[in-house]
C-alpha atoms as a PDB file:
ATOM      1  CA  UNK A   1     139.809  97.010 -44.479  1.00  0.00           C
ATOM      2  CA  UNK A   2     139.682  93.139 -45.143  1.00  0.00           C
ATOM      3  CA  UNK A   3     142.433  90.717 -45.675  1.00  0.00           C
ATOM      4  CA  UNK A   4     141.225  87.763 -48.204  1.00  0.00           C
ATOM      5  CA  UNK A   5     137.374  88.279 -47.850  1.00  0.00           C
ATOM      6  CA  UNK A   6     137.616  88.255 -43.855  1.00  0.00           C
ATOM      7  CA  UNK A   7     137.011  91.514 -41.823  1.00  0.00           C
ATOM      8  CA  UNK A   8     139.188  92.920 -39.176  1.00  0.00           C
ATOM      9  CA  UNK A   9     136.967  94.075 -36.066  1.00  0.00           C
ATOM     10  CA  UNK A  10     137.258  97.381 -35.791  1.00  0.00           C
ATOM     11  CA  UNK A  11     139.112  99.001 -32.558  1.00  0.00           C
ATOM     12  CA  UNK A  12     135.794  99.941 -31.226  1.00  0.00           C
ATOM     13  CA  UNK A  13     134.351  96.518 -31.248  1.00  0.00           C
ATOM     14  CA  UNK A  14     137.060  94.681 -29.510  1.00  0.00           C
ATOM     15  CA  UNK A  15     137.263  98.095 -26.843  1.00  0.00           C
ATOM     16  CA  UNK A  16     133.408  97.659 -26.510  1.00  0.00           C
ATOM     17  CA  UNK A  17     133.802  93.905 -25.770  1.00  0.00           C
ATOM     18  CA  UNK A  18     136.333  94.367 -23.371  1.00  0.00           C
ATOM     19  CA  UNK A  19     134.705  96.935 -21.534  1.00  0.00           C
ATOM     20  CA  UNK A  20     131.283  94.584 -21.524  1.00  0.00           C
ATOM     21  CA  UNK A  21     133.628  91.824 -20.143  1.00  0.00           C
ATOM     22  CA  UNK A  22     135.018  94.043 -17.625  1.00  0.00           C
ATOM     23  CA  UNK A  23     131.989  95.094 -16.192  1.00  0.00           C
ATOM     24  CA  UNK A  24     130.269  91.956 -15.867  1.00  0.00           C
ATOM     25  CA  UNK A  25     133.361  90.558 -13.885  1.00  0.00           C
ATOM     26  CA  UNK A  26     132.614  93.502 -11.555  1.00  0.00           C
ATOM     27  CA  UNK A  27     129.143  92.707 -11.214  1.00  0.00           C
ATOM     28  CA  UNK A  28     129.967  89.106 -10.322  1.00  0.00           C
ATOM     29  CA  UNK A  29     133.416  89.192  -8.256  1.00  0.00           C
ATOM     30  CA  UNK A  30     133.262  92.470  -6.815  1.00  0.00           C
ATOM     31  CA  UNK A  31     129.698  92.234  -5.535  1.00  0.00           C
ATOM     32  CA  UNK A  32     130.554  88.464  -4.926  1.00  0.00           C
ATOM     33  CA  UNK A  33     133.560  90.348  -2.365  1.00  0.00           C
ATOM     34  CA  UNK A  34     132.105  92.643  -0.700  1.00  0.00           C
ATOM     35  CA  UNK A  35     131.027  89.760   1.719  1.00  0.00           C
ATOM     36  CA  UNK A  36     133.804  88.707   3.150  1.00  0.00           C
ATOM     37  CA  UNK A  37     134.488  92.394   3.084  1.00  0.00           C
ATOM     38  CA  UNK A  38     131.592  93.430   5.310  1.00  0.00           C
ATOM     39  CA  UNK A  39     132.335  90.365   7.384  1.00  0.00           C
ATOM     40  CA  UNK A  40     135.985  91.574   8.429  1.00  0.00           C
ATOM     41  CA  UNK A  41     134.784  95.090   8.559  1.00  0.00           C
ATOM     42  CA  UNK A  42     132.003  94.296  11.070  1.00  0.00           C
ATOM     43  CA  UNK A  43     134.486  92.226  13.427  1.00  0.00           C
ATOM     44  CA  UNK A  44     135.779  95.390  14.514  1.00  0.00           C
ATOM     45  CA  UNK A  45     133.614  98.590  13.833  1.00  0.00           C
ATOM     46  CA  UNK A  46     129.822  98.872  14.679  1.00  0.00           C
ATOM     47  CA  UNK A  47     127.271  97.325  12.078  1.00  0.00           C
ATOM     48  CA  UNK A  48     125.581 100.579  11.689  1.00  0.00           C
ATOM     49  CA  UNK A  49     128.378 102.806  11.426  1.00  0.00           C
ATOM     50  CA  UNK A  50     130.337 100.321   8.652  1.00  0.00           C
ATOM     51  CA  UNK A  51     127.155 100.292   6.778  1.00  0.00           C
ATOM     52  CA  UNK A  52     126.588 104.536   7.179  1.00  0.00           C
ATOM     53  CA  UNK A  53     130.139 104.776   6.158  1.00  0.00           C
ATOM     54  CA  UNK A  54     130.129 103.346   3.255  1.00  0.00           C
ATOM     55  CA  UNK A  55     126.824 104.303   1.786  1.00  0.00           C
ATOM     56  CA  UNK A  56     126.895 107.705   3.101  1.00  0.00           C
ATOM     57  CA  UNK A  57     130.491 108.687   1.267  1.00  0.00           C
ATOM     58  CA  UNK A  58     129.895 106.587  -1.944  1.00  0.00           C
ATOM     59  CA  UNK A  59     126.540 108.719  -1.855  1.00  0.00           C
ATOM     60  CA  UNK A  60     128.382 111.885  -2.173  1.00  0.00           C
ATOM     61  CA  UNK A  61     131.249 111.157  -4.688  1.00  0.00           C
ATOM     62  CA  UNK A  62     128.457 109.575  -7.525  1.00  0.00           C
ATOM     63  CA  UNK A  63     126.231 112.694  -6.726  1.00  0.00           C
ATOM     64  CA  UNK A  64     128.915 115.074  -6.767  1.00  0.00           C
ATOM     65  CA  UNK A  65     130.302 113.320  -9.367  1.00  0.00           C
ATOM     66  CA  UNK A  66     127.113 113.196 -11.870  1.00  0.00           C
ATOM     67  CA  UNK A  67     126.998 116.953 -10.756  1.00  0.00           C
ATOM     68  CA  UNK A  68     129.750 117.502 -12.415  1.00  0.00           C
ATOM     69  CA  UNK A  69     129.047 116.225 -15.861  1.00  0.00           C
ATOM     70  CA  UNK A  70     125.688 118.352 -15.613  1.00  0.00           C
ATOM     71  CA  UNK A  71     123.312 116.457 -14.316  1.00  0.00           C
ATOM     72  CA  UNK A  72     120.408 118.101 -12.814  1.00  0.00           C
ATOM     73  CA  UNK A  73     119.755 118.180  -8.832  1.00  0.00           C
ATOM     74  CA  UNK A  74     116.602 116.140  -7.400  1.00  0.00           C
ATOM     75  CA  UNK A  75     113.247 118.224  -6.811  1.00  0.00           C
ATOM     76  CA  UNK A  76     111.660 118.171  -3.908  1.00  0.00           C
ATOM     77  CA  UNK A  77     109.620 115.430  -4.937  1.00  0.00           C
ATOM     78  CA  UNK A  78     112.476 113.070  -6.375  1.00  0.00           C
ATOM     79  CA  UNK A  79     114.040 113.820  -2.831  1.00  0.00           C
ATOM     80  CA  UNK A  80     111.230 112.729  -0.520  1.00  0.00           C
ATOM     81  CA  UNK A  81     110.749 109.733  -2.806  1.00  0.00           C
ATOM     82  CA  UNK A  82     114.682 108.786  -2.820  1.00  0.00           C
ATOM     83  CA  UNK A  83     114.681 108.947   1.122  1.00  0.00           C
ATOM     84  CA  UNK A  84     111.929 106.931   1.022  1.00  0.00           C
ATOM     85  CA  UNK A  85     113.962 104.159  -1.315  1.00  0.00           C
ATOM     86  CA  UNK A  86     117.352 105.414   0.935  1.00  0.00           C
ATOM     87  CA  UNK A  87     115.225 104.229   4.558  1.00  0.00           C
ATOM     88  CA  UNK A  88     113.813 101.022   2.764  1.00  0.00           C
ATOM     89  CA  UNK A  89     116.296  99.550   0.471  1.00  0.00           C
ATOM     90  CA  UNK A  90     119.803 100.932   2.780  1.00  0.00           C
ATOM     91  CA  UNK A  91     118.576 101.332   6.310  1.00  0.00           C
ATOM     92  CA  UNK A  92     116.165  98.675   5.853  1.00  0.00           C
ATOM     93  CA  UNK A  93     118.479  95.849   3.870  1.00  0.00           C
ATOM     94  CA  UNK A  94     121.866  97.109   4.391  1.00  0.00           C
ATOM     95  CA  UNK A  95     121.414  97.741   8.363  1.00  0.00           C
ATOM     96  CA  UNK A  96     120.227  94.055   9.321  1.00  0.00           C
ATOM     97  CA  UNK A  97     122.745  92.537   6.817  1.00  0.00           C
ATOM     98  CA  UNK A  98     125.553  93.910   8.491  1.00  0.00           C
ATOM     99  CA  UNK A  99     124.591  93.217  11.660  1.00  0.00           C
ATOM    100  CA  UNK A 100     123.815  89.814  10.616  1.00  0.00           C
ATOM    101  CA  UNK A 101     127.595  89.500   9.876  1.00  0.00           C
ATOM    102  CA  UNK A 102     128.674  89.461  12.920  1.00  0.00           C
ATOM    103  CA  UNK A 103     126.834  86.055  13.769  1.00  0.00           C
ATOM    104  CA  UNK A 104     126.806  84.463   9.911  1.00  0.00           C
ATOM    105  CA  UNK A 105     129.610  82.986   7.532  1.00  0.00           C
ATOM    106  CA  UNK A 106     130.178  85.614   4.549  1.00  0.00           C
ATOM    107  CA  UNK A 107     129.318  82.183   2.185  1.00  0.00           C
ATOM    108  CA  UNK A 108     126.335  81.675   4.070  1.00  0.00           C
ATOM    109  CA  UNK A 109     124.690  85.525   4.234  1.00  0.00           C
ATOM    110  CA  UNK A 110     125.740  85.630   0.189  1.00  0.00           C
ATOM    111  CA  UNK A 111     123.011  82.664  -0.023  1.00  0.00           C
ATOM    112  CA  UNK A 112     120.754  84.176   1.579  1.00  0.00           C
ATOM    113  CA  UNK A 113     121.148  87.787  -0.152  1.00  0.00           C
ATOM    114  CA  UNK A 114     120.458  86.066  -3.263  1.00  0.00           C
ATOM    115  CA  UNK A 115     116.950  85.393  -2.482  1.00  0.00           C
ATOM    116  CA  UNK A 116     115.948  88.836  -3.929  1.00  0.00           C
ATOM    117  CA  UNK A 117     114.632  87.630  -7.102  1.00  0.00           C
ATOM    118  CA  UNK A 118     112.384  84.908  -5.395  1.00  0.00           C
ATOM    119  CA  UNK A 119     111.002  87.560  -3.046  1.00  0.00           C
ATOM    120  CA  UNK A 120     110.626  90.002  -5.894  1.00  0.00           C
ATOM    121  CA  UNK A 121     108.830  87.995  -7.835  1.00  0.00           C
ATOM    122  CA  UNK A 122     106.500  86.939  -4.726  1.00  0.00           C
ATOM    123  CA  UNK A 123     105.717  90.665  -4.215  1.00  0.00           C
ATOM    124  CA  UNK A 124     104.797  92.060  -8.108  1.00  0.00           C
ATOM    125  CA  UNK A 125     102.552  88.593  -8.041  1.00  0.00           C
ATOM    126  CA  UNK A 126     101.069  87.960  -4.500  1.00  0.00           C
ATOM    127  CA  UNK A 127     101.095  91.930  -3.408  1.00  0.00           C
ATOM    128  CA  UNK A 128     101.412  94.701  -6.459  1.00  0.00           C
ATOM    129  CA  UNK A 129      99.829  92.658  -9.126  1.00  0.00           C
ATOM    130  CA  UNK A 130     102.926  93.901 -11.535  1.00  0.00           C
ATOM    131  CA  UNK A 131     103.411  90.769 -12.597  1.00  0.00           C
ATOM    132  CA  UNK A 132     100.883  88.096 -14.414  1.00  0.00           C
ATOM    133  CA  UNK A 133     100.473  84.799 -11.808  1.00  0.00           C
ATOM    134  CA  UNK A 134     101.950  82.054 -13.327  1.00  0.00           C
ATOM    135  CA  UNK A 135     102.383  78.442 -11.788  1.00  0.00           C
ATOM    136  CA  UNK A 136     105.822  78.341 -13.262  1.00  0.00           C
ATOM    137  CA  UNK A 137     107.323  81.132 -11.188  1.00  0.00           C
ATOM    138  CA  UNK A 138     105.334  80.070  -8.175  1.00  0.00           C
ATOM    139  CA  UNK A 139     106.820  77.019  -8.312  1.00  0.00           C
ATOM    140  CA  UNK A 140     110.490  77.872  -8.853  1.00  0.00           C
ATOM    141  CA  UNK A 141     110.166  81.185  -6.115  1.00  0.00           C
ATOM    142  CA  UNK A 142     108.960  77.641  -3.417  1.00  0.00           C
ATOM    143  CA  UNK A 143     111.940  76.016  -4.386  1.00  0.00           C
ATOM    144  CA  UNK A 144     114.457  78.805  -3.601  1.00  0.00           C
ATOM    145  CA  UNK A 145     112.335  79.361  -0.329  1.00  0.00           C
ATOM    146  CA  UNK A 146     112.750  75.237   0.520  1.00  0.00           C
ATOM    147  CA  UNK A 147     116.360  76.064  -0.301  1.00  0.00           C
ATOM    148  CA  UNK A 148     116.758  78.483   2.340  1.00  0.00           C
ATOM    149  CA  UNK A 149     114.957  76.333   5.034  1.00  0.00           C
ATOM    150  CA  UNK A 150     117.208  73.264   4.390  1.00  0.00           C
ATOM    151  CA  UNK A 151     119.903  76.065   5.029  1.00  0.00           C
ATOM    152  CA  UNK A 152     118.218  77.299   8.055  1.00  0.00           C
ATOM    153  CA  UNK A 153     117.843  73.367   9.734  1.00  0.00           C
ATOM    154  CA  UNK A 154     119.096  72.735  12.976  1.00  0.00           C
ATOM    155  CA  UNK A 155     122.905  71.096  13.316  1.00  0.00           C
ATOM    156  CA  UNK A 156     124.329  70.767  16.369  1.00  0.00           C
ATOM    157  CA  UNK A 157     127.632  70.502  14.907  1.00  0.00           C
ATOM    158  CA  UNK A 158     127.884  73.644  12.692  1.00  0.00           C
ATOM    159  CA  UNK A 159     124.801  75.350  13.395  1.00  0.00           C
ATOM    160  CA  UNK A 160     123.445  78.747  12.032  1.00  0.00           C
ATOM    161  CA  UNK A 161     122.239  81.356  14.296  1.00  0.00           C
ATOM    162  CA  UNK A 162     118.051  81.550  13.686  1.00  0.00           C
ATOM    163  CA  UNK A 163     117.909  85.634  14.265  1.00  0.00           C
ATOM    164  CA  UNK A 164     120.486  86.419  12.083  1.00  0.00           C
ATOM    165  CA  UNK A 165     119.414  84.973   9.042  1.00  0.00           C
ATOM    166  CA  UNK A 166     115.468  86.075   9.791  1.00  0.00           C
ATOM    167  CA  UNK A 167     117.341  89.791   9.618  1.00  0.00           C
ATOM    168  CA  UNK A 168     118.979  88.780   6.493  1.00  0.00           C
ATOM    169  CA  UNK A 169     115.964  87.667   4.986  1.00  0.00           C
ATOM    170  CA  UNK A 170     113.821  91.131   6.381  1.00  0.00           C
ATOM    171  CA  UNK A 171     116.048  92.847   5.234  1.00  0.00           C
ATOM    172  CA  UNK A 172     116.646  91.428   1.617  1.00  0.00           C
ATOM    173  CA  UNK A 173     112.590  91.536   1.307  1.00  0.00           C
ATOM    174  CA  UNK A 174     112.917  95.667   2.083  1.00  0.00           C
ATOM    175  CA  UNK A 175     115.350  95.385  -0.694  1.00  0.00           C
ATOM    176  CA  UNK A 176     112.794  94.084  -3.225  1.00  0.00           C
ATOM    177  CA  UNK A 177     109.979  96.548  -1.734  1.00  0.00           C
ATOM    178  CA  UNK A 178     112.207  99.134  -2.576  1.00  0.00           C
ATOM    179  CA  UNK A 179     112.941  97.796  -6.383  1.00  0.00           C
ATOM    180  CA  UNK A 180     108.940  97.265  -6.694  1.00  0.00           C
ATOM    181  CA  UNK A 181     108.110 100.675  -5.182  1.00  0.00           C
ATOM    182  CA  UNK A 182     110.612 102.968  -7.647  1.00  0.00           C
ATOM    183  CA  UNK A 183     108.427 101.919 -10.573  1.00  0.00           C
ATOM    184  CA  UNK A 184     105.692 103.385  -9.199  1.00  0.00           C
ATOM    185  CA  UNK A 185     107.742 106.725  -8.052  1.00  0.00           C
ATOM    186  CA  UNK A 186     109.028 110.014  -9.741  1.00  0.00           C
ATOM    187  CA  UNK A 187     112.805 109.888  -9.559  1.00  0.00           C
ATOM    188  CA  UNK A 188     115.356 111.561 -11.475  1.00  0.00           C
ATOM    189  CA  UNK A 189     116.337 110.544 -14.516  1.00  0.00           C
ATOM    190  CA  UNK A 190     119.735 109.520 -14.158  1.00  0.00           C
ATOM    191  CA  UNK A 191     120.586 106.246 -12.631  1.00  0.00           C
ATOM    192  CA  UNK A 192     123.615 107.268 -11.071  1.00  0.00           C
ATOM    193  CA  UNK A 193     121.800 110.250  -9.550  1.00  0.00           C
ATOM    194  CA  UNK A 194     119.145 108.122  -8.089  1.00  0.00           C
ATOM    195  CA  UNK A 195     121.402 105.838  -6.785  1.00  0.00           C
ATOM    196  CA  UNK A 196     123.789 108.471  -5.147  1.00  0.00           C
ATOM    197  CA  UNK A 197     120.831 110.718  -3.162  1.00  0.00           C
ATOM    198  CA  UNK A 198     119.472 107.380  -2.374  1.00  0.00           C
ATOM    199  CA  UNK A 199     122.801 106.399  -0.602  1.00  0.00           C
ATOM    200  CA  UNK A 200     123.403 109.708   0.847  1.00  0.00           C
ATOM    201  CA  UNK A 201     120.127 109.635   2.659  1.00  0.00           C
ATOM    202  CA  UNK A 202     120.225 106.292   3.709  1.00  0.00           C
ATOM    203  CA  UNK A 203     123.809 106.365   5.008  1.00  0.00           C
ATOM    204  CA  UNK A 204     123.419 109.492   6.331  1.00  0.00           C
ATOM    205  CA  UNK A 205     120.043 107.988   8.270  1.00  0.00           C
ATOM    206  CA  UNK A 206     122.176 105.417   9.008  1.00  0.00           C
ATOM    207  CA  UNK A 207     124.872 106.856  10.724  1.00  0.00           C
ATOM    208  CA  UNK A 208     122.215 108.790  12.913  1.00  0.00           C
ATOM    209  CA  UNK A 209     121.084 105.499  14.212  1.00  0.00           C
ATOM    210  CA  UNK A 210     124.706 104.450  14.818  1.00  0.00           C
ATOM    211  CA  UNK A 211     124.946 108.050  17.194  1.00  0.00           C
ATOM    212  CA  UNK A 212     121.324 107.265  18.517  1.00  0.00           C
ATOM    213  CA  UNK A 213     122.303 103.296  19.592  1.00  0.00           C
ATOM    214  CA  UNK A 214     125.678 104.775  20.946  1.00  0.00           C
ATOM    215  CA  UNK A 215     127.642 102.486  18.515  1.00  0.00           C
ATOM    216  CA  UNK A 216     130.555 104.977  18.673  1.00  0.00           C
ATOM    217  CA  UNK A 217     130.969 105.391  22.749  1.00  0.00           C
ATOM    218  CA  UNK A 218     133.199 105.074  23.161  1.00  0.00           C
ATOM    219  CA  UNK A 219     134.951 105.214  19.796  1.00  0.00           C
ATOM    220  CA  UNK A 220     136.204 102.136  18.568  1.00  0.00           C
ATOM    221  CA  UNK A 221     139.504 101.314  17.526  1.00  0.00           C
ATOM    222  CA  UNK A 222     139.966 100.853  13.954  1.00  0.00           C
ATOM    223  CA  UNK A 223     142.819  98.297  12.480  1.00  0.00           C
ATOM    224  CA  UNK A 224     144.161  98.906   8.965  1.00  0.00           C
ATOM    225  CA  UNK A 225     142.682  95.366   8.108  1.00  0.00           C
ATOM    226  CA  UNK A 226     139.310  96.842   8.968  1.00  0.00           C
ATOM    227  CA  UNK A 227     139.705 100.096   7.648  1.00  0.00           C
ATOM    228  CA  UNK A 228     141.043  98.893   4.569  1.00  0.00           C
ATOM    229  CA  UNK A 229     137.663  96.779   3.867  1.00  0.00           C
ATOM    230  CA  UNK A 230     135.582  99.565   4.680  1.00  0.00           C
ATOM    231  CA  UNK A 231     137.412 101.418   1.734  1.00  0.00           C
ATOM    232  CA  UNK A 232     137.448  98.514  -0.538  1.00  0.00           C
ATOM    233  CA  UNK A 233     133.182  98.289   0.071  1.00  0.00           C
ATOM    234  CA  UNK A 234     132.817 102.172  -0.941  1.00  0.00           C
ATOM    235  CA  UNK A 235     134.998 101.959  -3.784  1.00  0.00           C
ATOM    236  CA  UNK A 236     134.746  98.403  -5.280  1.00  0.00           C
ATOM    237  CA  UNK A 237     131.066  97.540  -3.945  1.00  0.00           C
ATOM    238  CA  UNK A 238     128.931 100.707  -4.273  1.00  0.00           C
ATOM    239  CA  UNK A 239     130.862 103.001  -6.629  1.00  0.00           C
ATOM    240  CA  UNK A 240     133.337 100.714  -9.578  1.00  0.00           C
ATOM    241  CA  UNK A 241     130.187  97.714  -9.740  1.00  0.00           C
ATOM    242  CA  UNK A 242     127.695  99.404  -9.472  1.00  0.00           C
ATOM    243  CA  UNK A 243     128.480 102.360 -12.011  1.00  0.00           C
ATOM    244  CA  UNK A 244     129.123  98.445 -14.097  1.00  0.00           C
ATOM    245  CA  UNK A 245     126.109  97.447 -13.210  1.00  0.00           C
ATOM    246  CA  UNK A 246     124.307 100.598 -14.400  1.00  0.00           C
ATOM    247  CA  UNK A 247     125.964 100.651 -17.333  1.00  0.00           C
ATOM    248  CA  UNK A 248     125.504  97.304 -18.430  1.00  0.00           C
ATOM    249  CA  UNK A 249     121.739  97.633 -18.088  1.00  0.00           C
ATOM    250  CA  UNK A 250     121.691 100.348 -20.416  1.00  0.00           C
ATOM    251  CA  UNK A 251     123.165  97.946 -22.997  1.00  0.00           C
ATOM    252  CA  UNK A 252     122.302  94.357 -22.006  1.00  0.00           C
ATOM    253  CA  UNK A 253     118.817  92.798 -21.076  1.00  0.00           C
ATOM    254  CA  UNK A 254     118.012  93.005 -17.549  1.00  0.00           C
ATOM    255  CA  UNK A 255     117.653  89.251 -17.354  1.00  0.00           C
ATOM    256  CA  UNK A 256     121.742  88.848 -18.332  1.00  0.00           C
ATOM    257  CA  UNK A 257     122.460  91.730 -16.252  1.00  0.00           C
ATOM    258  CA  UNK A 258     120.374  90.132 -13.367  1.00  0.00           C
ATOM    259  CA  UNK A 259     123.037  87.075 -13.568  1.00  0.00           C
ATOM    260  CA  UNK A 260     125.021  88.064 -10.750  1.00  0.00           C
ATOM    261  CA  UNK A 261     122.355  87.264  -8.544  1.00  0.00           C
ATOM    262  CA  UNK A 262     123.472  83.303  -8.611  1.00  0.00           C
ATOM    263  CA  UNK A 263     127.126  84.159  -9.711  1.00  0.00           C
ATOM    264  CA  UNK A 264     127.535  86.036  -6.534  1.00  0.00           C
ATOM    265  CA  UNK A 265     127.299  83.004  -3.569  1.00  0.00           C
ATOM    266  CA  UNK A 266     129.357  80.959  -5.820  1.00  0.00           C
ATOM    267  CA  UNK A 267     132.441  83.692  -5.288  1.00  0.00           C
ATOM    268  CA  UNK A 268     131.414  84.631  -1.311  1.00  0.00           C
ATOM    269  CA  UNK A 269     131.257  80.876  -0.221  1.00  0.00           C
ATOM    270  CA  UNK A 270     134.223  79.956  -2.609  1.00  0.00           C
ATOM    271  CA  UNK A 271     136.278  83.212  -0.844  1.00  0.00           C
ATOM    272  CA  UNK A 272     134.535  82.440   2.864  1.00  0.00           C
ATOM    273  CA  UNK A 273     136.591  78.820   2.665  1.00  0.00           C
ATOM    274  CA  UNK A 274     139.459  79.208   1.300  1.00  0.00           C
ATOM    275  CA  UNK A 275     140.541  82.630   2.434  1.00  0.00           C
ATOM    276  CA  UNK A 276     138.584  83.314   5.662  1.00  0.00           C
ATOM    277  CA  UNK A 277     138.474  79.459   6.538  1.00  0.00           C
ATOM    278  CA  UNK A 278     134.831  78.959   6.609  1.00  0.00           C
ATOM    279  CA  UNK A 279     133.156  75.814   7.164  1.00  0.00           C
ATOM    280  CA  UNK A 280     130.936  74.108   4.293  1.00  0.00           C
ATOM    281  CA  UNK A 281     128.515  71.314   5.299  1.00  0.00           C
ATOM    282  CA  UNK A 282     126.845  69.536   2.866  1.00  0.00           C
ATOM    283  CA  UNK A 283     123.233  70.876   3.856  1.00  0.00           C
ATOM    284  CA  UNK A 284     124.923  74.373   3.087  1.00  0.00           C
ATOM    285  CA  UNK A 285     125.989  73.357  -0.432  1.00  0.00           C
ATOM    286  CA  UNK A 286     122.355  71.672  -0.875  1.00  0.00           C
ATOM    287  CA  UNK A 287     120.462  74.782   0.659  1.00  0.00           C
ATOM    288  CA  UNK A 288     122.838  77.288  -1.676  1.00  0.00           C
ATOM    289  CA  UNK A 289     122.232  74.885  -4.264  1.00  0.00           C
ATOM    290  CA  UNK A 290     118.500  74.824  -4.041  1.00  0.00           C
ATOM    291  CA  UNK A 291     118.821  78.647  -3.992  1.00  0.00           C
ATOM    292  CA  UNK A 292     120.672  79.588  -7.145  1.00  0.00           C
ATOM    293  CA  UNK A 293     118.565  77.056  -9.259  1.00  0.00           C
ATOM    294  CA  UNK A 294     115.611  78.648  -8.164  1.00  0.00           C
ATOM    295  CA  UNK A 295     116.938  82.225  -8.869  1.00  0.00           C
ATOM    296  CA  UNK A 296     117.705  80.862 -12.338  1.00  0.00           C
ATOM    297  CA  UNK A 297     114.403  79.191 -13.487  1.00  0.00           C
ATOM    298  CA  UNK A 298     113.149  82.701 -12.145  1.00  0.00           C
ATOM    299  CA  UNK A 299     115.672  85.156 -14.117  1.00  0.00           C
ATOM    300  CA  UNK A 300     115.198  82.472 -17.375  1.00  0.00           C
ATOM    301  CA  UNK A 301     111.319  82.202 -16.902  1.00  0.00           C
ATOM    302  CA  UNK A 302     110.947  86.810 -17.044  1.00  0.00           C
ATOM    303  CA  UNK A 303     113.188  86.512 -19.824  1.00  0.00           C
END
């Protein structure tokens, strides 16, 4: 119905809308959290076993989850190829980064984690050939990487810790390796179900390594602060955005989707100082700075 020539949105618009507004908020504060999350969860349990933890159990409730609503189980093939994409893009990204946490300001690894377009974009052009060479790119991807060596400078009054961010950055680039590599790879159909065997087998790998490094001898004593971070990474960070995330790509160009990518530092470095007290320097905010306008030529110049 209309009132005076002007048409009411229906119930199912404005629901729509809210649920599109909803999501990307998830994508951008949640993931923008889990930070400072892994940060306090790190400070008291092992890097390995906080990172098997939560990717192993948010594995199993979105696979036995999407098993529920009928989805289809993995064939052999889909599950060699999603431990493959479980040991590069969890063991190998997810492993250093927590590690890293223990050394590196939440703001400061956030900065750093958002180089995955720039690398991404480096591989399909330099490596896979997926993507057409174009000076434009090139350019921007140098920028983001001169970003993250004015981060990386030497200050004898706050300085960073060199190994820690070289993990980051490893481990981001097995990240991107593992985006490039699923287009080229028979994996189930379903998003979720991708995403959930990929997280059981790399969390379950992961936790392995914990055992093998003897993270957990003896066992370690785990506060409520801590514990209660580890739960707000499994359910926040891998299962309530990312079930957002999926579902927004399914609607949305990647390229808006892709957003949270320099939305993300903005909320870790903002929650790193005024909640966990970290220290800002100005060649932080210029390095970060450098960083997200880089990631943004990058994400506008695909789309």
């Amino acid at each position: 119905m209309s009132t005076l020539g002007v048409t009411r949105p229906s119930s199912e618009k404005r629901s729509f809308d809210l649920t599109m507004i909803l999501a990307f908020l998830a994508i951008y504060v949640l993931w923008g959290t889990t930070f400072l999350a892994i940060r306090i969860a790190v400070s008291e349990l092992p890097p390995l076993s906080a990172a098997g933890t939560r990717f192993f159990t948010a594995g199993v409730l979105l696979y036995g989850f999407m098993r529920l609503r009928g989805k289809p189980r993995p064939t052999a093939l889909e599950w060699r190829n999603l431990a493959v994409i479980g040991l590069v893009m969890f063991v190998g990204d997810y492993g250093p980064l927590f590690w890293a946490e223990k050394y590196l300001a939440s703001g400061v690894t956030s900065v750093l984690a958002a180089t995955v377009p720039l690398i991404t974009i480096a591989l399909e052009m330099l490596a896979f050939r997926q993507q057409p060479f174009r000076w434009s790119l090139l350019g921007a991807t140098l920028l983001g990487f001169v970003g993250v060596g004015v981060l990386m400078l030497p200050d004898r009054a706050h300085g960073i810790p060199l190994v820690p961010c070289i993990a980051v950055l490893l481990g981001t680039a097995g990240w991107c390796l593992g985006s490039v590599l699923q287009r080229q790879m028979k994996l189930p159909e379903s998003r979720p179900m991708t995403s959930g065997g990929a997280m059981i087998l790399g969390g379950g790998l992961l936790l392995l390594l914990s055992a093998g490094f003897g993270e957990l001898r003896p066992f370690p004593h785990i506060s409520l602060r801590a514990a209660l971070a580890l739960g707000y990474l499994i359910t926040c960070g891998s299962l309530l955005a990312f079930t957002a995330f999926v579902w927004l790509l399914a609607r949305m160009p990647a390229s808006k989707v892709s957003s949270y990518a320099y939305v993300n530092p903005v909320v870790a470095i903002g929650l790193g100082y005024f909640v966990a007290g970290e220290v800002i320097t100005t060649r932080i905010l210029m390095g970060a700075a450098l960083v997200l306008v880089s990631v943004f030529l990058i994400l506008r110049t695909k789309k």
